[in-house]
N, C-alpha and C. Protein backbone atom coordinates (compact mmCIF):
# COMPACT_ATOMS: atom_id res chain seq x y z
N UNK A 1 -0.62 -32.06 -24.37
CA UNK A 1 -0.50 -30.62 -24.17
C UNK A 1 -1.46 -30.15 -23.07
N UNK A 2 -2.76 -30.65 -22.85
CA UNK A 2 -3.70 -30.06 -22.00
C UNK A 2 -3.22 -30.77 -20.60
N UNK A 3 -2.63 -32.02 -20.52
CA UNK A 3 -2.06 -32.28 -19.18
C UNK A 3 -1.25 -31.43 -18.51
N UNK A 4 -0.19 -30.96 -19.36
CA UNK A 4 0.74 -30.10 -18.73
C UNK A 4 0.46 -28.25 -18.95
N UNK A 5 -0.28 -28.28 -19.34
CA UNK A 5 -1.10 -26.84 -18.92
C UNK A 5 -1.86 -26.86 -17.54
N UNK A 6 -2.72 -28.14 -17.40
CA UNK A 6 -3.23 -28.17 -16.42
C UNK A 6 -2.17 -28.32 -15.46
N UNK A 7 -0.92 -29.03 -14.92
CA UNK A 7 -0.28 -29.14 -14.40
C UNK A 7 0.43 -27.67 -14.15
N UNK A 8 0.59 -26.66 -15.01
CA UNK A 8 1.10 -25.48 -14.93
C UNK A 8 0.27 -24.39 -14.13
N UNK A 9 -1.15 -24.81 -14.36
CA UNK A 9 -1.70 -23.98 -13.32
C UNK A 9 -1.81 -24.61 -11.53
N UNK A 10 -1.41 -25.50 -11.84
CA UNK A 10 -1.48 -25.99 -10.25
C UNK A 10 -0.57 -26.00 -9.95
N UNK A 11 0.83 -25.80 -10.75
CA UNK A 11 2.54 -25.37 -9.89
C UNK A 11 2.51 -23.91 -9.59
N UNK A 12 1.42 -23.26 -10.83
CA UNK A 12 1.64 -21.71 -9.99
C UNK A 12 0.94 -21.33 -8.91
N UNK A 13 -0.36 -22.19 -8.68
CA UNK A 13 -0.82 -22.04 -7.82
C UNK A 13 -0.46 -22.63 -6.35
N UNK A 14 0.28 -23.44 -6.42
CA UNK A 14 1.48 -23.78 -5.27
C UNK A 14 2.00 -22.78 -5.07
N UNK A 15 2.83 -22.30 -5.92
CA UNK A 15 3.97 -21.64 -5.31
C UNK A 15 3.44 -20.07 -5.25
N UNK A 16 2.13 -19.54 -5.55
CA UNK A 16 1.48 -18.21 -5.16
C UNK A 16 1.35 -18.71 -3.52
N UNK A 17 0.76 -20.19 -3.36
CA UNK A 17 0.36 -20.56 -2.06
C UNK A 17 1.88 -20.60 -0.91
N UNK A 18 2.71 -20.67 -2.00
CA UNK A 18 4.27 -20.86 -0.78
C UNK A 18 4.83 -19.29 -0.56
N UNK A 19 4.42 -18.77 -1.97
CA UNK A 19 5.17 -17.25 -1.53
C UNK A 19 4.44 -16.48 -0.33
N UNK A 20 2.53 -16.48 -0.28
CA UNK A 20 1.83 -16.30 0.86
C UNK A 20 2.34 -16.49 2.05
N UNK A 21 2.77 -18.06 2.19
CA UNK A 21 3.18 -18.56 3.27
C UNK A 21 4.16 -17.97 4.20
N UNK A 22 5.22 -17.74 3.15
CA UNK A 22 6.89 -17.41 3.24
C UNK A 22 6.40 -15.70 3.69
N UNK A 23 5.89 -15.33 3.38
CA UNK A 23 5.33 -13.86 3.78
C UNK A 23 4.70 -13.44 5.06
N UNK A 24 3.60 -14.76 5.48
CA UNK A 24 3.19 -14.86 6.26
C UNK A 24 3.52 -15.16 7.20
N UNK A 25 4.89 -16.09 7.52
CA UNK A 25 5.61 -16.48 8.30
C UNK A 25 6.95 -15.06 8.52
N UNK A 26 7.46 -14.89 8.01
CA UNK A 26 8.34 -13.60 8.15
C UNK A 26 7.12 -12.18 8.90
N UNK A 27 6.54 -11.96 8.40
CA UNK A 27 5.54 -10.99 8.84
C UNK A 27 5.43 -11.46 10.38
N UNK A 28 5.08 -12.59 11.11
CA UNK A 28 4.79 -12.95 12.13
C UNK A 28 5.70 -12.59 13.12
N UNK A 29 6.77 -13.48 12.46
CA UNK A 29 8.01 -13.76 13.48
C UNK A 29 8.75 -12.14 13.51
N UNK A 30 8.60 -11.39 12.46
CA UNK A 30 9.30 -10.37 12.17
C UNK A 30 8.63 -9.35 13.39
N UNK A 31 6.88 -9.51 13.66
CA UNK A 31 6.69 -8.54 14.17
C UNK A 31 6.66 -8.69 15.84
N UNK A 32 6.75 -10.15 16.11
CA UNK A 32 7.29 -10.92 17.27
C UNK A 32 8.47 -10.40 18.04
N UNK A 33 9.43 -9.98 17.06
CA UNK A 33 10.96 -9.75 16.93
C UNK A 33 10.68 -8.58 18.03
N UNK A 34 9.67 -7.34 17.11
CA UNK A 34 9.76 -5.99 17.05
C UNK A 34 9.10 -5.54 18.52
N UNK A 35 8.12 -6.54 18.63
CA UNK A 35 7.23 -6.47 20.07
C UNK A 35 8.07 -6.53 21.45
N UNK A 36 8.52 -7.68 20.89
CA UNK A 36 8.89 -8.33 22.52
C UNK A 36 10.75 -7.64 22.55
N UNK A 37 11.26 -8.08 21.75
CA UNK A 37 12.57 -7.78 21.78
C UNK A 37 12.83 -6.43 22.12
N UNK A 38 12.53 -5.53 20.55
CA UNK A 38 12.18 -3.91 20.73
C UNK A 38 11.57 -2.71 21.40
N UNK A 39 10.61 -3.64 21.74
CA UNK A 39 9.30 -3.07 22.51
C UNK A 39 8.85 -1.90 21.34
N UNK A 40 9.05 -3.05 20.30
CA UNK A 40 7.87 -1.41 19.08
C UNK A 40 6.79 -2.49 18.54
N UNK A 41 5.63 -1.91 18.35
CA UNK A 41 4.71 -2.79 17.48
C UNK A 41 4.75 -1.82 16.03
N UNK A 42 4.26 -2.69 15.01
CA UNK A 42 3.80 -2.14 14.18
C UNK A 42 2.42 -2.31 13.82
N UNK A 43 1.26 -1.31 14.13
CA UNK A 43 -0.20 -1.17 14.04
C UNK A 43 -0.67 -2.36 13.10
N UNK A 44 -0.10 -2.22 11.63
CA UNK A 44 -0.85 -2.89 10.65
C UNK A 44 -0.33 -4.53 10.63
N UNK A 45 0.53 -5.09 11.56
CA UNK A 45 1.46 -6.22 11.32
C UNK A 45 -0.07 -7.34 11.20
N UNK A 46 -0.47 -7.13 12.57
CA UNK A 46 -1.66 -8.22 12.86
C UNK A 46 -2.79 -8.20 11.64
N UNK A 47 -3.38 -7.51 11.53
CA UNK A 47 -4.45 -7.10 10.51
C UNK A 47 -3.24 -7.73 9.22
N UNK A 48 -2.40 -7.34 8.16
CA UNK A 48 -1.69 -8.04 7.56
C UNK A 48 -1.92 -9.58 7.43
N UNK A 49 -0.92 -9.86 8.61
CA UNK A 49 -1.43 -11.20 8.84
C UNK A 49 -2.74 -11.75 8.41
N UNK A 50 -3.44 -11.12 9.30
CA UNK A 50 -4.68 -11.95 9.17
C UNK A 50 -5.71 -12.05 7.61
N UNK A 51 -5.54 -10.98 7.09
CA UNK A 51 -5.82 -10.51 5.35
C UNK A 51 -4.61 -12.04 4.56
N UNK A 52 -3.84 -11.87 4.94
CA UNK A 52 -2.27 -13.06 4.68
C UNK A 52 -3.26 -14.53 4.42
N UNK A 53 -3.18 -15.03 6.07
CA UNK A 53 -3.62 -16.10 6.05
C UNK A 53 -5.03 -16.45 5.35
N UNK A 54 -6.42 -15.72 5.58
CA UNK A 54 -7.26 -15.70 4.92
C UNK A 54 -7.08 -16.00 3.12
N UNK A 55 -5.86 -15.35 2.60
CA UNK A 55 -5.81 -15.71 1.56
C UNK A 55 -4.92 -16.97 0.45
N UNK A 56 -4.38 -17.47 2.02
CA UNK A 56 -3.92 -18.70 1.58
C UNK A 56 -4.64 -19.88 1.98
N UNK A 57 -6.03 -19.70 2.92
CA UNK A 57 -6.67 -20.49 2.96
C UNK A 57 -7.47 -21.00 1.78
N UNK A 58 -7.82 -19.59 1.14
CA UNK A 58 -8.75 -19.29 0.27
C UNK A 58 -7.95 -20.28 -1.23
N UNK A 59 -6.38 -19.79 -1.28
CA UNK A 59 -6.20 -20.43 -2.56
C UNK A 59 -5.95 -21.59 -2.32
N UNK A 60 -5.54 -22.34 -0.97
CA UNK A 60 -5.45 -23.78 -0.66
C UNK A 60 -6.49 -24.54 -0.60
N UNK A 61 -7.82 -23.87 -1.09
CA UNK A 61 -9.03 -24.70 -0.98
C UNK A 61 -8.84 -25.44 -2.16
N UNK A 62 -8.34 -25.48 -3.35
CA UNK A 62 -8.25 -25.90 -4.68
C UNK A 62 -7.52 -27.34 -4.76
N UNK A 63 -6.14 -26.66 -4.26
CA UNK A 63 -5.32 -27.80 -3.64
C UNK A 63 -5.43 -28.84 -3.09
N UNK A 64 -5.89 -28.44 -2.25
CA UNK A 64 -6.87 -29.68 -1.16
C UNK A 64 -7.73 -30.50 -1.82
N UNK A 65 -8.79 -30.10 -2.82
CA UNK A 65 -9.69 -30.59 -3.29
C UNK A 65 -8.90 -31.38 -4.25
N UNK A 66 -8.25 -31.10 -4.99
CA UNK A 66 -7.49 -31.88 -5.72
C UNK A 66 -6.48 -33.06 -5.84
N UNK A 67 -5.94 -32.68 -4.24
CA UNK A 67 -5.27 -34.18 -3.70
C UNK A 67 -6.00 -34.86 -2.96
N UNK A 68 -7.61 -34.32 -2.69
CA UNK A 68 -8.45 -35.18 -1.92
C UNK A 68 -8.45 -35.15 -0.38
N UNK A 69 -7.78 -34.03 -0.22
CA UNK A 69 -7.39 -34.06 1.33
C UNK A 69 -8.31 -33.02 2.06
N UNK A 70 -9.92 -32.81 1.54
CA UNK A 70 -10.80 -32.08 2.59
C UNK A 70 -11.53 -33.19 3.23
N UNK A 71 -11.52 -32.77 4.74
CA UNK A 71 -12.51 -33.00 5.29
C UNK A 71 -13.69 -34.15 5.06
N UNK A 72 -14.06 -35.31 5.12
CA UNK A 72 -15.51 -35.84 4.82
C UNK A 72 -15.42 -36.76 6.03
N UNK A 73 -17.00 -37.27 5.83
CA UNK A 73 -17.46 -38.27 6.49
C UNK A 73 -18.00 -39.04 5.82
N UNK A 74 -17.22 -40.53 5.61
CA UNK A 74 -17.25 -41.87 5.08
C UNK A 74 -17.82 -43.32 5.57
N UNK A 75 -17.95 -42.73 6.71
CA UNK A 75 -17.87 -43.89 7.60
C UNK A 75 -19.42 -44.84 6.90
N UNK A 76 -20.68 -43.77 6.55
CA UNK A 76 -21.73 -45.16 5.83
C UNK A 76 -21.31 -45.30 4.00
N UNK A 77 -20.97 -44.08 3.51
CA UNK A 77 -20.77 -44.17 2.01
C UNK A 77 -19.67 -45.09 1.44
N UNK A 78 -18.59 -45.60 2.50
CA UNK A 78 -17.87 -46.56 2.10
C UNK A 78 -17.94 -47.99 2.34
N UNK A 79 -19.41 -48.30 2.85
CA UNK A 79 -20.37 -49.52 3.27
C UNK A 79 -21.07 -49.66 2.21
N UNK A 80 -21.25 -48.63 1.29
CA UNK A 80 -22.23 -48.82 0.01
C UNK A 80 -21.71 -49.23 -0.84
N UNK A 81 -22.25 -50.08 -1.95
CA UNK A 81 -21.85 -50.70 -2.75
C UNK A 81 -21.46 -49.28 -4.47
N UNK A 82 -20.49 -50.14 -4.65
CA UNK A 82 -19.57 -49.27 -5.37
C UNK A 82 -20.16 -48.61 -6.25
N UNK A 83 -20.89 -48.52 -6.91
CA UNK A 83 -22.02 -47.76 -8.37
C UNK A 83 -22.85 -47.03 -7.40
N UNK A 84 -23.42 -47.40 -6.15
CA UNK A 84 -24.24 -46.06 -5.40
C UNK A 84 -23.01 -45.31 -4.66
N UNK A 85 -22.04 -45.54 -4.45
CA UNK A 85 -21.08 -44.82 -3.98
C UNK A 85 -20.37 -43.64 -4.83
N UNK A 86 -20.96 -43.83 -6.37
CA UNK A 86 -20.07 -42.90 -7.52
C UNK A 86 -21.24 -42.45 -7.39
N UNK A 87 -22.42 -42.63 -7.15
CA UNK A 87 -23.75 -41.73 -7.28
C UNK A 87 -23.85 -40.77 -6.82
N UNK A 88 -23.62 -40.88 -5.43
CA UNK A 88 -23.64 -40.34 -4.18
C UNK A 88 -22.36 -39.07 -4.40
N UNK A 89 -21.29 -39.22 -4.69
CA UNK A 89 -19.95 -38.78 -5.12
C UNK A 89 -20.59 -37.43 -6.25
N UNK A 90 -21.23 -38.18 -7.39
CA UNK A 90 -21.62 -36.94 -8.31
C UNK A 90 -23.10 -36.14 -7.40
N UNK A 91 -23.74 -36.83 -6.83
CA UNK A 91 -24.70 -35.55 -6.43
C UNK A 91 -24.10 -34.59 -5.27
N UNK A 92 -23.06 -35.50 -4.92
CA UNK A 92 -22.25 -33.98 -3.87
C UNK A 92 -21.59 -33.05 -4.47
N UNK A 93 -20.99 -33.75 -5.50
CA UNK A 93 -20.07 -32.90 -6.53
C UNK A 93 -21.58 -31.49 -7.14
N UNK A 94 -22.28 -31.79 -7.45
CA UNK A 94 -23.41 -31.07 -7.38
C UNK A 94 -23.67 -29.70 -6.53
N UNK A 95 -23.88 -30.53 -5.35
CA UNK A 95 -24.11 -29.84 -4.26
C UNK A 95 -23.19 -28.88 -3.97
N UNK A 96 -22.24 -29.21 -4.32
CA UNK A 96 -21.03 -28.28 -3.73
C UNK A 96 -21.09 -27.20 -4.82
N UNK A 97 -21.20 -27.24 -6.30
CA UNK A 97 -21.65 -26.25 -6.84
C UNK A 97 -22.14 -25.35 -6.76
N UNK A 98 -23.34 -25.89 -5.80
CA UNK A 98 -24.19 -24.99 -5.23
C UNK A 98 -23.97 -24.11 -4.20
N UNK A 99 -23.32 -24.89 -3.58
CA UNK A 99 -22.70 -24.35 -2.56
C UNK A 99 -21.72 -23.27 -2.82
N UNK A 100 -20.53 -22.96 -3.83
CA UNK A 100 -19.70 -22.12 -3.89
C UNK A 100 -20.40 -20.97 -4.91
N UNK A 101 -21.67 -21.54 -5.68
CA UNK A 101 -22.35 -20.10 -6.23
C UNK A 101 -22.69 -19.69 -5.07
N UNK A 102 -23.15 -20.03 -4.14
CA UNK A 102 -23.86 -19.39 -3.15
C UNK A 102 -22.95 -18.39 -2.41
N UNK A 103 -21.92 -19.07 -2.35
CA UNK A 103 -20.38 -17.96 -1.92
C UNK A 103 -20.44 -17.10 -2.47
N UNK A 104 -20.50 -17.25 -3.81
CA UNK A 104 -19.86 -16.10 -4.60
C UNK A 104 -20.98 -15.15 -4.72
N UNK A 105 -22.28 -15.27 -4.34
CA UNK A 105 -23.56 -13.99 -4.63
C UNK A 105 -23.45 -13.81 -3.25
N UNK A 106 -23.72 -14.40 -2.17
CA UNK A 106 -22.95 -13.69 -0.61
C UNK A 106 -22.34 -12.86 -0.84
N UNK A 107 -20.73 -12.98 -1.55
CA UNK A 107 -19.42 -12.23 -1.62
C UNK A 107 -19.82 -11.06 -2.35
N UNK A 108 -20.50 -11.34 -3.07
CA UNK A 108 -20.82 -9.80 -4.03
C UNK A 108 -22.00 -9.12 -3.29
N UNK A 109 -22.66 -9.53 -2.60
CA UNK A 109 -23.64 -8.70 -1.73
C UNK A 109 -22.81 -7.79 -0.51
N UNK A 110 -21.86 -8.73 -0.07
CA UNK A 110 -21.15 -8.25 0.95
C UNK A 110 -20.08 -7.54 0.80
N UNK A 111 -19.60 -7.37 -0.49
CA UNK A 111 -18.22 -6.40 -1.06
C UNK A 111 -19.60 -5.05 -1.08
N UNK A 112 -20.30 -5.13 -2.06
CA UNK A 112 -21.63 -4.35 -2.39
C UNK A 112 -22.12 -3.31 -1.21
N UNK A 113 -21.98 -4.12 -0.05
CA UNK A 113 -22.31 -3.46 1.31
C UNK A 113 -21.19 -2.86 1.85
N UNK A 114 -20.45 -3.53 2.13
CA UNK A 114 -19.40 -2.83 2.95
C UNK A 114 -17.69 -3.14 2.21
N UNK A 115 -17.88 -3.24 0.69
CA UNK A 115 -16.50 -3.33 0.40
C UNK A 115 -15.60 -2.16 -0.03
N UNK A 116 -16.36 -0.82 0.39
CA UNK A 116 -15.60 1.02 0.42
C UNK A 116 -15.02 1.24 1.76
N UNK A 117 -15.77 0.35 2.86
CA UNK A 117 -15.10 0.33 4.02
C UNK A 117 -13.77 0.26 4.49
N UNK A 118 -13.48 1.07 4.85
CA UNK A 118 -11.35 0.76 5.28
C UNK A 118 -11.15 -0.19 6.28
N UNK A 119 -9.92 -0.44 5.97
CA UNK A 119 -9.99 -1.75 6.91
C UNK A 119 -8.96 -1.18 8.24
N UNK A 120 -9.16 -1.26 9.35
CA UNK A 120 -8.34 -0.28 10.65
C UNK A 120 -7.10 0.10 10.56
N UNK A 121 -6.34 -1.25 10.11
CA UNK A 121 -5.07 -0.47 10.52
C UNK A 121 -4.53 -0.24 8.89
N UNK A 122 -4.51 -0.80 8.06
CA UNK A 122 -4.11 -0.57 6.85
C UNK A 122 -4.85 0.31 5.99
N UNK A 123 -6.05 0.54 6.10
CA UNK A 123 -6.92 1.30 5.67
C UNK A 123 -6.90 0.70 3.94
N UNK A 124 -7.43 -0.26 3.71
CA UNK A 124 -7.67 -0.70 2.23
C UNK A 124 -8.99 -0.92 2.31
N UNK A 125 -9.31 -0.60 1.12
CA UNK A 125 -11.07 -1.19 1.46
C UNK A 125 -11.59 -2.33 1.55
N UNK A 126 -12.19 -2.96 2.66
CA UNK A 126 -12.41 -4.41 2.72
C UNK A 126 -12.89 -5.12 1.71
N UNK A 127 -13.67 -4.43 0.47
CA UNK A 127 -13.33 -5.62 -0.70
C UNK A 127 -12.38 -5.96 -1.02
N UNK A 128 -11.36 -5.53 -1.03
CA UNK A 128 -10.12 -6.26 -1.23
C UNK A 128 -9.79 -7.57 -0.63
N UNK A 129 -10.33 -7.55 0.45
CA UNK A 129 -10.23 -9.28 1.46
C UNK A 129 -11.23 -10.37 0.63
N UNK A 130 -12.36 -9.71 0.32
CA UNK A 130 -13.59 -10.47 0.31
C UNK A 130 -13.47 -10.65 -1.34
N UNK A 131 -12.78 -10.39 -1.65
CA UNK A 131 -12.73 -10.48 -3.61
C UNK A 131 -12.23 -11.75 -3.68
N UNK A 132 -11.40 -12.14 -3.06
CA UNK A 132 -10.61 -13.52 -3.40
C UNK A 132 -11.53 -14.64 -3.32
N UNK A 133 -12.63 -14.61 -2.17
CA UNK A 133 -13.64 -15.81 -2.66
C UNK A 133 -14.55 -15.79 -3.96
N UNK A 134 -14.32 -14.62 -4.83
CA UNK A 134 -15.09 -14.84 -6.15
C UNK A 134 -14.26 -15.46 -6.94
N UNK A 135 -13.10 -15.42 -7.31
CA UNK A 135 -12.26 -16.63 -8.19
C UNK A 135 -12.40 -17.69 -7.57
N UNK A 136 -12.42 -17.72 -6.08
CA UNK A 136 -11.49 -19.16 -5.33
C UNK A 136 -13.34 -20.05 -5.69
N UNK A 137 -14.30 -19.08 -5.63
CA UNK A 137 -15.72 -20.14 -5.92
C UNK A 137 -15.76 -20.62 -7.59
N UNK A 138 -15.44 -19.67 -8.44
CA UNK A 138 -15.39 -19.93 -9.77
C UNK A 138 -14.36 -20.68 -10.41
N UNK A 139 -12.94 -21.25 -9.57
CA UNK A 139 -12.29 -22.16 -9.87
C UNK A 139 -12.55 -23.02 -9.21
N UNK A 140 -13.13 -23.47 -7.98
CA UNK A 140 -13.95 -24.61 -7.23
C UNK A 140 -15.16 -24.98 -8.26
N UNK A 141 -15.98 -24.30 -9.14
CA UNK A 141 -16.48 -24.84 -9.31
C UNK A 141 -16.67 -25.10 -11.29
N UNK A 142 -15.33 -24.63 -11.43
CA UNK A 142 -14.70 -25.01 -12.70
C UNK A 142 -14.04 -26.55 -12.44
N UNK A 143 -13.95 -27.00 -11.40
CA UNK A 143 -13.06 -28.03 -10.64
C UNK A 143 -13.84 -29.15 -11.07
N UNK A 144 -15.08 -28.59 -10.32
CA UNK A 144 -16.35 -29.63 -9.99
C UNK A 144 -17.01 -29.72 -11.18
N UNK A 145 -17.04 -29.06 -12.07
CA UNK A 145 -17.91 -29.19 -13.37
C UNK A 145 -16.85 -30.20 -14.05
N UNK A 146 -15.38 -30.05 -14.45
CA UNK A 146 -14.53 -31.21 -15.15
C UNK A 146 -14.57 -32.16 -14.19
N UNK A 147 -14.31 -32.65 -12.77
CA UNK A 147 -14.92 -33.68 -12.01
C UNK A 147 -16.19 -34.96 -12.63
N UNK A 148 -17.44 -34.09 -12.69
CA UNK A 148 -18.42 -34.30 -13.15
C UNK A 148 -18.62 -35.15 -14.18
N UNK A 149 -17.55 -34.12 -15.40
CA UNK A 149 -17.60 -34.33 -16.53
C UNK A 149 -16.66 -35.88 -16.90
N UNK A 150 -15.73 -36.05 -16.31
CA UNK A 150 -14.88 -37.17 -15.74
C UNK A 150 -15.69 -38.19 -15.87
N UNK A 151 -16.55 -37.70 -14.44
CA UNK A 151 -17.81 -39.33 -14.01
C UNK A 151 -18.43 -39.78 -14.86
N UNK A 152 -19.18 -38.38 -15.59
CA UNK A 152 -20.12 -39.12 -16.34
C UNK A 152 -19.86 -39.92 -18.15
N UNK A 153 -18.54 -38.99 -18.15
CA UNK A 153 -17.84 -39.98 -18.99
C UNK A 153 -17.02 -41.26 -18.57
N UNK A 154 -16.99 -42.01 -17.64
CA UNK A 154 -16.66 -43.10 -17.45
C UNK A 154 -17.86 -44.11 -17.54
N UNK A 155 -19.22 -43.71 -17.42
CA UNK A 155 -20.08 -44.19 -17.27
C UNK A 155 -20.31 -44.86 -18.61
């Protein structure tokens, strides 16, 4: 039962990440259409967008982490012998904890400061942009704590 719950939150979180997409891509091309073809812009298309993509980066950080497909550098940790290599693995897993609390008290300092602010062309208040890194850090690092919990039960 807990496999396929867990599995249920990562199909919805796909397909929140495809409907973004599918939005984001129509929005583009749509306002592409309106520019060049029409010769009309619409003020808020770009700003859209860019609020758009920001927030499918934000929920594709999960994703990523989960099929293993961020970013690293391996090139000495996969020269190390295999038990300092799971070592090494949990104190990053660590680190990165640290790292996404640190996001998330940034994010609340910075909604705090300027999240009543309107945003130009849509006029929403820019916490609205900056809110999404407080879940996207607290499920990164709900991630990393069962990760953890993984390792140190194999041990």
């Amino acid at each position: 039962m807990k496999k396929q719950e867990d599995n249920s939150i990562w199909k919805a979180l796909e397909y929140v990440n495809v409907a973004i997409l599918i939005m984001l891509v129509l929005l583009v091309i749509g306002a592409v259409f309106l520019r060049y073809v029409l010769n009309f812009t619409l003020p808020w298309s770009d700003e859209l967008a860019r609020y758009l993509f920001i927030y499918l980066v934000m929920m594709g950080v999960p994703t990523a982490m989960r099929k293993g497909l961020h970013i690293r550098i391996e090139f000495f940790v996969v020269r190390l012998p295999p038990k300092l290599t799971n070592w090494i693995a949990l104190i990053m897993d660590f680190f990165n904890i640290g790292l996404f609390l640190l996001v998330i008290v940034a994010t609340i300092k910075l909604i705090l400061l300027v999240g009543k602010d309107p945003t130009p062309a849509l006029h929403v208040p820019t916490g609205y942009v900056y809110l999404s890194l407080i879940p996207l850090g607290l499920f990164m690092i709900w991630l990393y704590c069962i990760r953890i919990a993984r390792a140190i039960g194999r041990r």
